[in-house]
C-alpha atoms as a PDB file:
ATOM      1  CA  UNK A   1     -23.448  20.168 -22.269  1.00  0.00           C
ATOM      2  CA  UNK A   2     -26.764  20.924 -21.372  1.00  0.00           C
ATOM      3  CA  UNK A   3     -26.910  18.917 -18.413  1.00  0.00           C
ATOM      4  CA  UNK A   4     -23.518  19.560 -16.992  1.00  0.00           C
ATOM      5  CA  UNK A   5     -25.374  23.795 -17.281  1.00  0.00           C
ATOM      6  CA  UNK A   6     -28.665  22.107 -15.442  1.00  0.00           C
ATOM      7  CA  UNK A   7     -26.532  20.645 -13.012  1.00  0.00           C
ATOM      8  CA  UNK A   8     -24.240  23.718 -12.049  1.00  0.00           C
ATOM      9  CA  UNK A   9     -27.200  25.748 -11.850  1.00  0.00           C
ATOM     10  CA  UNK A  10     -28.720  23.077  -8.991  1.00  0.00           C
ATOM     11  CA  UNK A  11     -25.395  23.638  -7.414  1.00  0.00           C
ATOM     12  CA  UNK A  12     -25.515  26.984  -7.373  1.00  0.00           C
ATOM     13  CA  UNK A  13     -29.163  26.876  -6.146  1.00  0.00           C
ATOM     14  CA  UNK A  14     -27.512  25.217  -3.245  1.00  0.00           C
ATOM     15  CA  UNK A  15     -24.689  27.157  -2.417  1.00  0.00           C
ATOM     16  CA  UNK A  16     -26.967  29.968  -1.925  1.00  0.00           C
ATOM     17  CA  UNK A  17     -28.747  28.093   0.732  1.00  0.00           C
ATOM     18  CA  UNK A  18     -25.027  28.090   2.818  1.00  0.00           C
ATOM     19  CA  UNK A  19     -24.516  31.539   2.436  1.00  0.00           C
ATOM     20  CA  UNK A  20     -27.328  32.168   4.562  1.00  0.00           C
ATOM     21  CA  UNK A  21     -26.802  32.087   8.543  1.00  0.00           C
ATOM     22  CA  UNK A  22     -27.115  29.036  10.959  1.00  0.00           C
ATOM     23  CA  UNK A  23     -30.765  30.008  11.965  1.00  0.00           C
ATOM     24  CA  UNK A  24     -31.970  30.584   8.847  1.00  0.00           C
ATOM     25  CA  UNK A  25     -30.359  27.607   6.905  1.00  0.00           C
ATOM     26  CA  UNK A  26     -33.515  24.883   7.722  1.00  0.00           C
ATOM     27  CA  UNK A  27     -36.581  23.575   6.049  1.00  0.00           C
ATOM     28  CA  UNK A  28     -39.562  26.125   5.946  1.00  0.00           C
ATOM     29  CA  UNK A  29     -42.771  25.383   7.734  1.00  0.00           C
ATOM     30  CA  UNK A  30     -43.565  28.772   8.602  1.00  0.00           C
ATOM     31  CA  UNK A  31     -43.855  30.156   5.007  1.00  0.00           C
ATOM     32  CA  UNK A  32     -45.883  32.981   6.368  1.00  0.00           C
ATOM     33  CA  UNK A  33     -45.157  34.983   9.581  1.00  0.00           C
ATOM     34  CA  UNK A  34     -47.767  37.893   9.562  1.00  0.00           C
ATOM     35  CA  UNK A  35     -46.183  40.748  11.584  1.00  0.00           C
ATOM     36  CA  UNK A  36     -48.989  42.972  10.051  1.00  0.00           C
ATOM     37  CA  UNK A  37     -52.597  43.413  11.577  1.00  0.00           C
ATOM     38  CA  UNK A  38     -53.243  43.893  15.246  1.00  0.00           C
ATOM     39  CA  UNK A  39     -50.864  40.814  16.114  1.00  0.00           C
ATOM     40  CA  UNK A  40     -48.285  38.603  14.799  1.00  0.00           C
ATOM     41  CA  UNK A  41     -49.082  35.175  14.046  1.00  0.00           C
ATOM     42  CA  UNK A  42     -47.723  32.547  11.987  1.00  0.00           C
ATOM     43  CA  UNK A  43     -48.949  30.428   9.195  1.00  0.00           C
ATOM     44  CA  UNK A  44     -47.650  27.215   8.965  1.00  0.00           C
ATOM     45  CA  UNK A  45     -47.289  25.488   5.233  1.00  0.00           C
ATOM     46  CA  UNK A  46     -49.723  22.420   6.490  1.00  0.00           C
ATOM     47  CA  UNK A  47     -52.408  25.076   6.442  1.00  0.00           C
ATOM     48  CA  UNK A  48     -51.844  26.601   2.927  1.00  0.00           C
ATOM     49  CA  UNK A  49     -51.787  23.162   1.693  1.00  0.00           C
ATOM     50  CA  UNK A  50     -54.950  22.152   3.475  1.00  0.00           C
ATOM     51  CA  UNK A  51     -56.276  25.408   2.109  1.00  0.00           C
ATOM     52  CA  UNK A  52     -54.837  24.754  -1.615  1.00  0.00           C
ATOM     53  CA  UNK A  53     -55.959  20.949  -1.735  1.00  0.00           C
ATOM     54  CA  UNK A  54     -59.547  21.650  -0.565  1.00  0.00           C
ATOM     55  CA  UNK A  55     -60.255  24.925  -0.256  1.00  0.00           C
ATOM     56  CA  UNK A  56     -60.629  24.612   3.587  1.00  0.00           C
ATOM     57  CA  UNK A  57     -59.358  27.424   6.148  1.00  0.00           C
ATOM     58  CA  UNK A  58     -58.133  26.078   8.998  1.00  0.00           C
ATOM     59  CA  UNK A  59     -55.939  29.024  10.254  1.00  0.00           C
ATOM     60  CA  UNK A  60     -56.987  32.722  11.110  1.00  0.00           C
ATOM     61  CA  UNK A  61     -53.607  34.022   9.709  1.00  0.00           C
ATOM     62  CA  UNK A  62     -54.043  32.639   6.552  1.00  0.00           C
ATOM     63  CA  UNK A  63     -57.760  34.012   6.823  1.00  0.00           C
ATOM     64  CA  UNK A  64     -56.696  37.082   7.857  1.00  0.00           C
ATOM     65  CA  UNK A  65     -54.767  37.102   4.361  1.00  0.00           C
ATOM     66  CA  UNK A  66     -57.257  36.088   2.272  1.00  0.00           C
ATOM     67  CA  UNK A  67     -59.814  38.904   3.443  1.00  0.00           C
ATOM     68  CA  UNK A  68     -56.837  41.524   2.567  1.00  0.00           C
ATOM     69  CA  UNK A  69     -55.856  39.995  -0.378  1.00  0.00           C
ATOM     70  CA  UNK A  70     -58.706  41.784  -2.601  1.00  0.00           C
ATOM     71  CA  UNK A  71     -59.250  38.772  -4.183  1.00  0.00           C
ATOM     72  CA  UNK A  72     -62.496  35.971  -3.394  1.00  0.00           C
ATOM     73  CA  UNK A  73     -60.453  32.448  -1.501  1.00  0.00           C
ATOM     74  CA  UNK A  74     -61.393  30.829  -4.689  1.00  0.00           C
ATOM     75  CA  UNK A  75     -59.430  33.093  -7.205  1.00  0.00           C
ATOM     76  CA  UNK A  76     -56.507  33.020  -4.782  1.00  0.00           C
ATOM     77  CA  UNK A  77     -56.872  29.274  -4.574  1.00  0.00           C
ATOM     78  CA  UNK A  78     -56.779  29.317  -8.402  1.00  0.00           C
ATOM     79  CA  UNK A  79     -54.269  31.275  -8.904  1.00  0.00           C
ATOM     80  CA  UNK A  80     -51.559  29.918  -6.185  1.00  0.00           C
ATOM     81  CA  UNK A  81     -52.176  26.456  -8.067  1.00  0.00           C
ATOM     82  CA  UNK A  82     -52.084  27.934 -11.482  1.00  0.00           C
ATOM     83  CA  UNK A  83     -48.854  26.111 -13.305  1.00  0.00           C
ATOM     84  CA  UNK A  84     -46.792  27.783 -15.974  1.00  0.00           C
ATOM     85  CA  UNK A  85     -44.067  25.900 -18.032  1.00  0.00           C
ATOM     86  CA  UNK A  86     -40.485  27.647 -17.880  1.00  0.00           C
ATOM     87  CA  UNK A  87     -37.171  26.422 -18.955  1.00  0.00           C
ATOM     88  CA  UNK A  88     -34.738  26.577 -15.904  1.00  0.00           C
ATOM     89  CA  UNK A  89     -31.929  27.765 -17.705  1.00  0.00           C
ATOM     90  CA  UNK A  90     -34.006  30.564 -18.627  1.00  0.00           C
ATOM     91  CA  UNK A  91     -34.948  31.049 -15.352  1.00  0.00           C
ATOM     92  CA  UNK A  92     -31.716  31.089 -13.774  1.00  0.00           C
ATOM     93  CA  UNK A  93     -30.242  33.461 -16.699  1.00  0.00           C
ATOM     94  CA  UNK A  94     -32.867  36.309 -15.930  1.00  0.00           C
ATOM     95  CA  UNK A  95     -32.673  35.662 -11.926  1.00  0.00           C
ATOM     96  CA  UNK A  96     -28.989  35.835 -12.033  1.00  0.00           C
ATOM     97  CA  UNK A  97     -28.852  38.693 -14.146  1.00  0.00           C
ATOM     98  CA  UNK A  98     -29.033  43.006 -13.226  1.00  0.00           C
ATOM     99  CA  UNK A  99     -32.471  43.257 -14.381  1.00  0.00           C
ATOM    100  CA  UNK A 100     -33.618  39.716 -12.309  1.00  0.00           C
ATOM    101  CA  UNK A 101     -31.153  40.662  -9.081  1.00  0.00           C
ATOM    102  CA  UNK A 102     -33.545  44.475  -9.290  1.00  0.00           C
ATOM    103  CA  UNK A 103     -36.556  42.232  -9.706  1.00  0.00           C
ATOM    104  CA  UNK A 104     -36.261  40.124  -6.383  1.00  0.00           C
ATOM    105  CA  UNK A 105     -35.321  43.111  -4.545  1.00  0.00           C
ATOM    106  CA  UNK A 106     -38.486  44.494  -5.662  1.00  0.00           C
ATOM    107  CA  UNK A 107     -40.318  41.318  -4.717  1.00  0.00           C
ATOM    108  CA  UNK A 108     -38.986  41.299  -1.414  1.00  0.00           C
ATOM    109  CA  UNK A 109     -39.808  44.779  -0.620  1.00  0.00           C
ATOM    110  CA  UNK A 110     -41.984  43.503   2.479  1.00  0.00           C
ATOM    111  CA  UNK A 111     -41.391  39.733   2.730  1.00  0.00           C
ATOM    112  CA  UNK A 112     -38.119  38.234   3.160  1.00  0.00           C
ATOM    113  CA  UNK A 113     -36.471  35.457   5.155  1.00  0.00           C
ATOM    114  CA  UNK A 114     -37.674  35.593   9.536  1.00  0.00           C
ATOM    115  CA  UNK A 115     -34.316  36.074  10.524  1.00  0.00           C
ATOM    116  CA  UNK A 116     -32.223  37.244   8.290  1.00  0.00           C
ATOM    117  CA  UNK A 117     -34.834  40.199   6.861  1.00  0.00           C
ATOM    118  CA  UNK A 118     -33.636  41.309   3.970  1.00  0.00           C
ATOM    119  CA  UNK A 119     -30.308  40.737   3.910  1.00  0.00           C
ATOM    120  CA  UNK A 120     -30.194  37.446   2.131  1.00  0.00           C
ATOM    121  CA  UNK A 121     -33.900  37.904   0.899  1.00  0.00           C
ATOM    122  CA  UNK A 122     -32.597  37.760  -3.128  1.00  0.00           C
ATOM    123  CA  UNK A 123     -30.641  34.285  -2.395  1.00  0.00           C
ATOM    124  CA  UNK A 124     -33.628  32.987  -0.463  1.00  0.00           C
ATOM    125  CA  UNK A 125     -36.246  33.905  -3.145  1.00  0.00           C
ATOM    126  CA  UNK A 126     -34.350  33.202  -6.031  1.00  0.00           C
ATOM    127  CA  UNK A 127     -33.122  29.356  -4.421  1.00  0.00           C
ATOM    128  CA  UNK A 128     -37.037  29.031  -4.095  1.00  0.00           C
ATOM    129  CA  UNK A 129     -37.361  29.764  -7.358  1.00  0.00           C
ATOM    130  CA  UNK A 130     -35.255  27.996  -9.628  1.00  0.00           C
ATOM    131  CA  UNK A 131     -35.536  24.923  -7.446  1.00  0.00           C
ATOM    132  CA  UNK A 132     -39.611  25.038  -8.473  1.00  0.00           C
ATOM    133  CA  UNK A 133     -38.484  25.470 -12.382  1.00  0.00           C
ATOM    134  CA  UNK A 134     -35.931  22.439 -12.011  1.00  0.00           C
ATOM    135  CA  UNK A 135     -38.946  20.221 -13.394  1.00  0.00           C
ATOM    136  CA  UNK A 136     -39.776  23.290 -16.213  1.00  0.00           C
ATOM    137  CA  UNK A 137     -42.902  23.747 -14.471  1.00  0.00           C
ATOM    138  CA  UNK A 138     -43.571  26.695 -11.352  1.00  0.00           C
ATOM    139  CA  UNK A 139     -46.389  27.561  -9.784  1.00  0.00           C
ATOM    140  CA  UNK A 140     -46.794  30.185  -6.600  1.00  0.00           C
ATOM    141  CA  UNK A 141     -47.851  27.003  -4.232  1.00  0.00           C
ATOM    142  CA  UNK A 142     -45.078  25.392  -5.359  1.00  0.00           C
ATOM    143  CA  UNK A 143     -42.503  28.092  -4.643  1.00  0.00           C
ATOM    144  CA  UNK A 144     -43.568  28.868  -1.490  1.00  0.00           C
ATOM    145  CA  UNK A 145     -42.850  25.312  -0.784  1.00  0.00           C
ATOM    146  CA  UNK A 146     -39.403  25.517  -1.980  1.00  0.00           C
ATOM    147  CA  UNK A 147     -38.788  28.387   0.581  1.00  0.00           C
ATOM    148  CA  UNK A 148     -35.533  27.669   2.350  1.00  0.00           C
ATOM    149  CA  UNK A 149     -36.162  29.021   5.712  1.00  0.00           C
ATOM    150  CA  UNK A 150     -39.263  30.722   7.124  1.00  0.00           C
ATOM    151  CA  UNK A 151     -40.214  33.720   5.736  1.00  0.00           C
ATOM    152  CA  UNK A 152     -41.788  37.173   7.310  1.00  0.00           C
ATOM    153  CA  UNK A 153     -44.469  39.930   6.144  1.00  0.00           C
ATOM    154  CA  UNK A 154     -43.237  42.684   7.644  1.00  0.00           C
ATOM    155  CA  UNK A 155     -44.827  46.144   8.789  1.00  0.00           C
ATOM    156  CA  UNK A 156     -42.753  47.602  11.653  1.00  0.00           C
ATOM    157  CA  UNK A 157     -39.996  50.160  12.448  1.00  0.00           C
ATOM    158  CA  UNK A 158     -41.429  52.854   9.680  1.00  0.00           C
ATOM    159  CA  UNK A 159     -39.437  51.059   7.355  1.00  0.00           C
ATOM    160  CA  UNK A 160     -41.550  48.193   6.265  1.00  0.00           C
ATOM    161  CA  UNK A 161     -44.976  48.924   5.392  1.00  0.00           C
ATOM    162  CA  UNK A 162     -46.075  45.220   5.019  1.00  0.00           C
ATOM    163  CA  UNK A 163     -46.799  45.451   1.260  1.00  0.00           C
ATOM    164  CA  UNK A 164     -45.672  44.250  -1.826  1.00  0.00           C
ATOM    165  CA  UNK A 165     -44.993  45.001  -5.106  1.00  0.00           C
ATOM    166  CA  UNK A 166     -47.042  43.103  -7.618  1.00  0.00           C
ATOM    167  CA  UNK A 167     -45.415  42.303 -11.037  1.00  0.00           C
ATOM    168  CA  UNK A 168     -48.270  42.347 -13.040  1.00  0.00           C
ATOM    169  CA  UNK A 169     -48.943  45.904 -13.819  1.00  0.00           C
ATOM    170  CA  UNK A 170     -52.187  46.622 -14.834  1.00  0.00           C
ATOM    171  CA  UNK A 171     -53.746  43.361 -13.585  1.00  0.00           C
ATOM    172  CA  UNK A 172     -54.844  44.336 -10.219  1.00  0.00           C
ATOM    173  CA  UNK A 173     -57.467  46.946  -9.127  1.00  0.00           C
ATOM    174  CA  UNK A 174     -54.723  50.538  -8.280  1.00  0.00           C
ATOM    175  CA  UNK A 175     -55.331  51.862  -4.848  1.00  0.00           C
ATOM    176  CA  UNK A 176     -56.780  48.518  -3.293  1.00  0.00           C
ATOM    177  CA  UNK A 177     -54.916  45.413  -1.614  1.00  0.00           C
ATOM    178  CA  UNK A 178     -55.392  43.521  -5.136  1.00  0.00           C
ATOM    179  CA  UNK A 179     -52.266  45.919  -5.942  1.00  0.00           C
ATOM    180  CA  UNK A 180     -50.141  45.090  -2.652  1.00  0.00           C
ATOM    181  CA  UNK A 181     -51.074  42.507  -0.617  1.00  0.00           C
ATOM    182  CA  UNK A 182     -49.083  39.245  -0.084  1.00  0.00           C
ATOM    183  CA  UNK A 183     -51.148  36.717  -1.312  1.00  0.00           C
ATOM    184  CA  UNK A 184     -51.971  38.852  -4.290  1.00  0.00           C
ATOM    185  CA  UNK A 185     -48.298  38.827  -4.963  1.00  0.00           C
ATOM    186  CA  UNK A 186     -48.036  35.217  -5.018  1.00  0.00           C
ATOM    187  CA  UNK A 187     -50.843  35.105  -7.123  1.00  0.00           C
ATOM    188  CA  UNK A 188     -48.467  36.887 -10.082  1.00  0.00           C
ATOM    189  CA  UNK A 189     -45.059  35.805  -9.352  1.00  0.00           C
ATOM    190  CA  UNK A 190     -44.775  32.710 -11.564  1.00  0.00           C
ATOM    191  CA  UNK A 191     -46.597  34.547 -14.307  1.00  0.00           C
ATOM    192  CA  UNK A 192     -43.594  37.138 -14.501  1.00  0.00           C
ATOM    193  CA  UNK A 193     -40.836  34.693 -13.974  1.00  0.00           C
ATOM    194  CA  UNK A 194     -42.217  32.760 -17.403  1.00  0.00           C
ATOM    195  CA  UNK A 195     -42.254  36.002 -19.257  1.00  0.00           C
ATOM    196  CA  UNK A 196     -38.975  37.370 -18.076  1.00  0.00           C
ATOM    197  CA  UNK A 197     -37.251  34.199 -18.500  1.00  0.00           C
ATOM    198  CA  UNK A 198     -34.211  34.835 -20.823  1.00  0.00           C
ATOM    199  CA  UNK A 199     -33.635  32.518 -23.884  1.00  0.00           C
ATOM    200  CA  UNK A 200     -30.241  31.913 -25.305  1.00  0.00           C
ATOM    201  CA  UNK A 201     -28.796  34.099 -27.053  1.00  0.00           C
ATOM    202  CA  UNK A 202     -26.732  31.460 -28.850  1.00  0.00           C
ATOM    203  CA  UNK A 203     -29.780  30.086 -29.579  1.00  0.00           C
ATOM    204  CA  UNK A 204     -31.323  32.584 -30.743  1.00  0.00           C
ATOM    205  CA  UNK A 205     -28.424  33.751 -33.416  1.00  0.00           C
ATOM    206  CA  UNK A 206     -28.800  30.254 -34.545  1.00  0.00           C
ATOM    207  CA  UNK A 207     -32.769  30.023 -35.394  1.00  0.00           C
ATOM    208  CA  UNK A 208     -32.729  33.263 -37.071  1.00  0.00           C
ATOM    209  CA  UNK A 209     -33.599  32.921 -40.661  1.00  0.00           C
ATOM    210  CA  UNK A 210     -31.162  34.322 -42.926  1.00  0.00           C
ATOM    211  CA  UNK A 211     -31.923  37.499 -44.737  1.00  0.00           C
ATOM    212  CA  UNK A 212     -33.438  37.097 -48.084  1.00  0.00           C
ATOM    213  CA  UNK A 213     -31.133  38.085 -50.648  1.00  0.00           C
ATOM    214  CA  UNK A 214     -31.921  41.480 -52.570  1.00  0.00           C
ATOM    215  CA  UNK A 215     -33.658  42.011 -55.343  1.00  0.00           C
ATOM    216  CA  UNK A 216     -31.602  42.843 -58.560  1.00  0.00           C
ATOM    217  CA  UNK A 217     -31.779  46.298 -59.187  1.00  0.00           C
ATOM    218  CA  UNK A 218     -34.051  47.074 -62.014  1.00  0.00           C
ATOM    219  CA  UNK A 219     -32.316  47.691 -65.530  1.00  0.00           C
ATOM    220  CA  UNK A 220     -32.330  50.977 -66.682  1.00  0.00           C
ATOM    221  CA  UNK A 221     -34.780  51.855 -69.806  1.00  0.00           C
ATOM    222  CA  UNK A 222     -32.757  52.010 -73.264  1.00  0.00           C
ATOM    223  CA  UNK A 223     -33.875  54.623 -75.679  1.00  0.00           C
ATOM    224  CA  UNK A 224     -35.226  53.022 -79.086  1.00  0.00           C
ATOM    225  CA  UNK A 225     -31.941  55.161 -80.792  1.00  0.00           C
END
Protein backbone atom coordinates (compact mmCIF):
# COMPACT_ATOMS: atom_id res chain seq x y z
CA UNK A 1 0.00 0.00 0.00
CA UNK A 2 2.68 2.10 0.88
CA UNK A 3 4.37 2.04 -2.27
CA UNK A 4 1.46 2.22 -4.60
CA UNK A 5 1.00 6.05 -2.04
CA UNK A 6 5.00 6.66 -2.86
CA UNK A 7 4.37 6.05 -6.30
CA UNK A 8 1.17 8.29 -6.90
CA UNK A 9 2.80 10.95 -5.11
CA UNK A 10 5.96 10.73 -7.87
CA UNK A 11 3.18 10.94 -10.33
CA UNK A 12 1.72 13.68 -9.08
CA UNK A 13 5.15 15.37 -8.66
CA UNK A 14 5.13 14.99 -12.37
CA UNK A 15 1.97 16.08 -13.49
CA UNK A 16 2.71 19.30 -11.93
CA UNK A 17 5.68 19.71 -14.12
CA UNK A 18 2.93 19.60 -17.38
CA UNK A 19 0.79 22.01 -16.00
CA UNK A 20 3.36 24.47 -16.39
CA UNK A 21 3.78 26.27 -19.96
CA UNK A 22 5.99 25.14 -22.98
CA UNK A 23 8.88 27.58 -21.97
CA UNK A 24 8.98 26.84 -18.66
CA UNK A 25 8.59 22.96 -18.80
CA UNK A 26 12.75 22.18 -19.20
CA UNK A 27 15.64 21.24 -17.04
CA UNK A 28 16.98 24.17 -14.80
CA UNK A 29 20.45 25.49 -15.25
CA UNK A 30 19.73 28.90 -14.40
CA UNK A 31 18.57 28.27 -10.77
CA UNK A 32 19.27 31.87 -10.04
CA UNK A 33 18.39 34.88 -12.28
CA UNK A 34 19.26 38.02 -10.12
CA UNK A 35 16.98 40.84 -11.40
CA UNK A 36 18.02 42.73 -8.16
CA UNK A 37 21.23 44.99 -7.80
CA UNK A 38 22.33 47.44 -10.42
CA UNK A 39 21.92 44.66 -13.25
CA UNK A 40 20.47 41.41 -14.02
CA UNK A 41 22.60 38.53 -14.34
CA UNK A 42 22.24 34.95 -14.14
CA UNK A 43 23.69 32.22 -12.09
CA UNK A 44 24.04 29.12 -13.62
CA UNK A 45 23.75 25.72 -11.29
CA UNK A 46 27.54 24.66 -12.48
CA UNK A 47 28.59 27.61 -10.36
CA UNK A 48 26.65 26.87 -7.09
CA UNK A 49 27.95 23.47 -7.36
CA UNK A 50 31.52 24.56 -7.93
CA UNK A 51 30.84 26.89 -5.05
CA UNK A 52 29.12 24.02 -2.76
CA UNK A 53 31.85 21.26 -3.61
CA UNK A 54 34.84 23.54 -2.87
CA UNK A 55 33.98 26.55 -1.63
CA UNK A 56 35.26 28.37 -4.80
CA UNK A 57 33.39 31.53 -6.42
CA UNK A 58 33.57 31.51 -9.79
CA UNK A 59 30.57 33.82 -10.65
CA UNK A 60 29.91 37.55 -9.57
CA UNK A 61 26.11 36.82 -9.30
CA UNK A 62 26.47 34.25 -6.99
CA UNK A 63 29.07 36.65 -5.20
CA UNK A 64 26.93 39.31 -5.36
CA UNK A 65 24.53 36.94 -3.22
CA UNK A 66 26.70 35.85 -0.84
CA UNK A 67 27.82 39.50 0.27
CA UNK A 68 23.85 40.23 0.76
CA UNK A 69 23.11 37.20 2.25
CA UNK A 70 24.25 38.39 5.93
CA UNK A 71 25.79 35.35 6.36
CA UNK A 72 30.06 34.52 5.99
CA UNK A 73 30.36 32.01 2.27
CA UNK A 74 31.25 29.39 4.72
CA UNK A 75 27.97 29.31 6.86
CA UNK A 76 26.01 29.57 3.62
CA UNK A 77 28.12 26.78 2.21
CA UNK A 78 27.22 24.84 5.38
CA UNK A 79 24.04 25.37 5.50
CA UNK A 80 22.93 24.81 1.63
CA UNK A 81 24.68 21.27 2.17
CA UNK A 82 23.19 20.70 5.53
CA UNK A 83 20.89 17.29 5.06
CA UNK A 84 17.77 16.63 7.07
CA UNK A 85 15.89 13.22 6.98
CA UNK A 86 12.03 13.58 6.04
CA UNK A 87 9.53 11.01 5.13
CA UNK A 88 8.02 11.92 1.65
CA UNK A 89 4.67 11.07 2.45
CA UNK A 90 4.95 13.50 5.10
CA UNK A 91 6.22 15.85 2.93
CA UNK A 92 3.76 15.67 0.31
CA UNK A 93 0.77 15.62 3.03
CA UNK A 94 1.84 19.12 4.51
CA UNK A 95 2.82 20.58 0.85
CA UNK A 96 -0.44 19.51 -0.50
CA UNK A 97 -2.34 20.68 2.26
CA UNK A 98 -4.02 24.67 3.16
CA UNK A 99 -1.43 25.36 5.62
CA UNK A 100 1.65 23.93 3.05
CA UNK A 101 -0.22 25.56 -0.30
CA UNK A 102 -0.01 29.26 2.26
CA UNK A 103 3.54 28.19 3.00
CA UNK A 104 4.98 28.10 -0.67
CA UNK A 105 3.16 31.13 -1.49
CA UNK A 106 4.99 32.67 1.25
CA UNK A 107 8.25 31.18 0.03
CA UNK A 108 7.81 32.42 -3.28
CA UNK A 109 7.05 35.87 -2.32
CA UNK A 110 10.17 37.11 -4.49
CA UNK A 111 11.48 34.02 -6.34
CA UNK A 112 9.47 32.01 -8.58
CA UNK A 113 9.78 30.28 -11.95
CA UNK A 114 11.67 33.00 -15.06
CA UNK A 115 8.78 32.83 -17.08
CA UNK A 116 5.96 31.98 -15.64
CA UNK A 117 6.51 34.44 -12.29
CA UNK A 118 4.35 33.48 -9.95
CA UNK A 119 1.76 31.95 -11.47
CA UNK A 120 2.83 28.37 -11.24
CA UNK A 121 5.53 29.28 -8.54
CA UNK A 122 3.63 26.71 -5.76
CA UNK A 123 3.74 23.68 -8.45
CA UNK A 124 7.32 24.55 -9.33
CA UNK A 125 8.56 24.75 -5.68
CA UNK A 126 6.66 22.13 -4.30
CA UNK A 127 7.75 19.47 -7.57
CA UNK A 128 11.33 20.61 -6.37
CA UNK A 129 10.58 19.64 -3.24
CA UNK A 130 9.12 16.41 -2.85
CA UNK A 131 11.26 15.14 -5.70
CA UNK A 132 14.49 15.99 -3.14
CA UNK A 133 12.49 13.99 -0.17
CA UNK A 134 11.80 10.95 -2.64
CA UNK A 135 15.14 9.41 -1.08
CA UNK A 136 13.82 10.70 2.75
CA UNK A 137 16.65 12.94 2.74
CA UNK A 138 16.50 17.10 1.49
CA UNK A 139 18.84 19.47 1.65
CA UNK A 140 18.63 23.32 0.13
CA UNK A 141 21.53 22.30 -2.59
CA UNK A 142 19.67 19.57 -3.38
CA UNK A 143 16.34 21.29 -4.03
CA UNK A 144 17.56 23.85 -5.94
CA UNK A 145 18.76 21.13 -8.14
CA UNK A 146 15.45 19.60 -8.47
CA UNK A 147 14.12 23.01 -9.79
CA UNK A 148 12.04 22.32 -12.86
CA UNK A 149 12.65 25.31 -14.92
CA UNK A 150 14.81 28.36 -14.20
CA UNK A 151 13.93 30.36 -11.55
CA UNK A 152 13.99 34.42 -10.95
CA UNK A 153 14.75 36.88 -7.86
CA UNK A 154 12.72 39.47 -8.60
CA UNK A 155 12.70 43.32 -7.63
CA UNK A 156 10.84 45.30 -10.33
CA UNK A 157 7.44 46.89 -11.17
CA UNK A 158 6.83 48.09 -7.28
CA UNK A 159 5.47 44.85 -6.81
CA UNK A 160 8.40 42.66 -6.10
CA UNK A 161 10.81 43.87 -3.70
CA UNK A 162 13.41 41.06 -4.31
CA UNK A 163 13.13 39.56 -0.79
CA UNK A 164 12.07 36.68 0.88
CA UNK A 165 10.45 35.40 3.62
CA UNK A 166 12.57 33.24 5.85
CA UNK A 167 10.82 30.35 7.75
CA UNK A 168 12.83 30.27 10.60
CA UNK A 169 11.57 32.94 12.84
CA UNK A 170 13.81 34.02 15.28
CA UNK A 171 16.94 32.52 13.66
CA UNK A 172 18.13 35.36 11.66
CA UNK A 173 19.39 38.83 12.78
CA UNK A 174 15.53 41.28 12.28
CA UNK A 175 16.15 44.28 10.15
CA UNK A 176 19.29 42.84 8.21
CA UNK A 177 19.50 40.62 4.90
CA UNK A 178 20.05 37.46 7.34
CA UNK A 179 16.08 37.99 7.62
CA UNK A 180 15.34 38.33 3.70
CA UNK A 181 17.78 37.59 1.43
CA UNK A 182 17.71 34.62 -1.03
CA UNK A 183 20.41 32.61 -0.10
CA UNK A 184 19.49 33.07 3.51
CA UNK A 185 16.21 31.56 2.57
CA UNK A 186 17.67 28.55 1.17
CA UNK A 187 19.68 28.27 4.03
CA UNK A 188 16.18 27.45 6.20
CA UNK A 189 13.92 25.89 3.80
CA UNK A 190 14.66 22.19 4.39
CA UNK A 191 14.79 22.84 8.10
CA UNK A 192 10.96 23.88 7.99
CA UNK A 193 9.85 21.32 5.53
CA UNK A 194 11.22 18.46 8.24
CA UNK A 195 9.34 20.13 11.00
CA UNK A 196 6.13 20.80 9.18
CA UNK A 197 6.05 17.50 7.66
CA UNK A 198 2.66 15.88 8.60
CA UNK A 199 2.60 12.28 10.06
CA UNK A 200 -0.32 10.01 9.64
CA UNK A 201 -2.96 10.42 11.32
CA UNK A 202 -3.87 6.74 11.01
CA UNK A 203 -0.76 6.23 12.35
CA UNK A 204 -0.86 8.13 14.87
CA UNK A 205 -4.46 6.79 16.36
CA UNK A 206 -2.73 3.53 16.16
CA UNK A 207 0.60 4.16 18.40
CA UNK A 208 -1.31 5.90 20.98
CA UNK A 209 -1.16 4.07 24.21
CA UNK A 210 -4.38 3.28 25.62
CA UNK A 211 -5.60 5.15 28.62
CA UNK A 212 -4.82 3.60 31.88
CA UNK A 213 -7.80 2.37 33.45
CA UNK A 214 -9.12 4.36 36.63
CA UNK A 215 -8.47 3.92 39.85
CA UNK A 216 -11.30 2.31 42.01
CA UNK A 217 -12.90 4.82 43.88
CA UNK A 218 -11.91 4.72 47.45
CA UNK A 219 -14.43 2.88 49.91
CA UNK A 220 -16.20 4.94 52.09
CA UNK A 221 -15.17 4.82 56.02
CA UNK A 222 -17.71 2.56 58.15
CA UNK A 223 -18.49 3.78 61.58
CA UNK A 224 -17.29 1.18 64.39
CA UNK A 225 -21.47 1.00 65.26
Amino acid sequence: MLKRLIAGLAMGSALSLSVLPASAAVDNNLPVRWNTGGAVWSTNQDAFDTFLGSGEVTDRGLAGGLARSGWTSDEIRTGMTKTYNVDLVGVSRFLYSDAGVKFLKNATNSYFPYWSMNTYAVQALRSAIIADAADGVISSATIMRALPTDFRLADFCNTYTGAQNICAEGRCQEGTAQCTSLLSWYVFLPACIQANQMADPVAQVRTVAPAPAPAPMAEPIRGLW
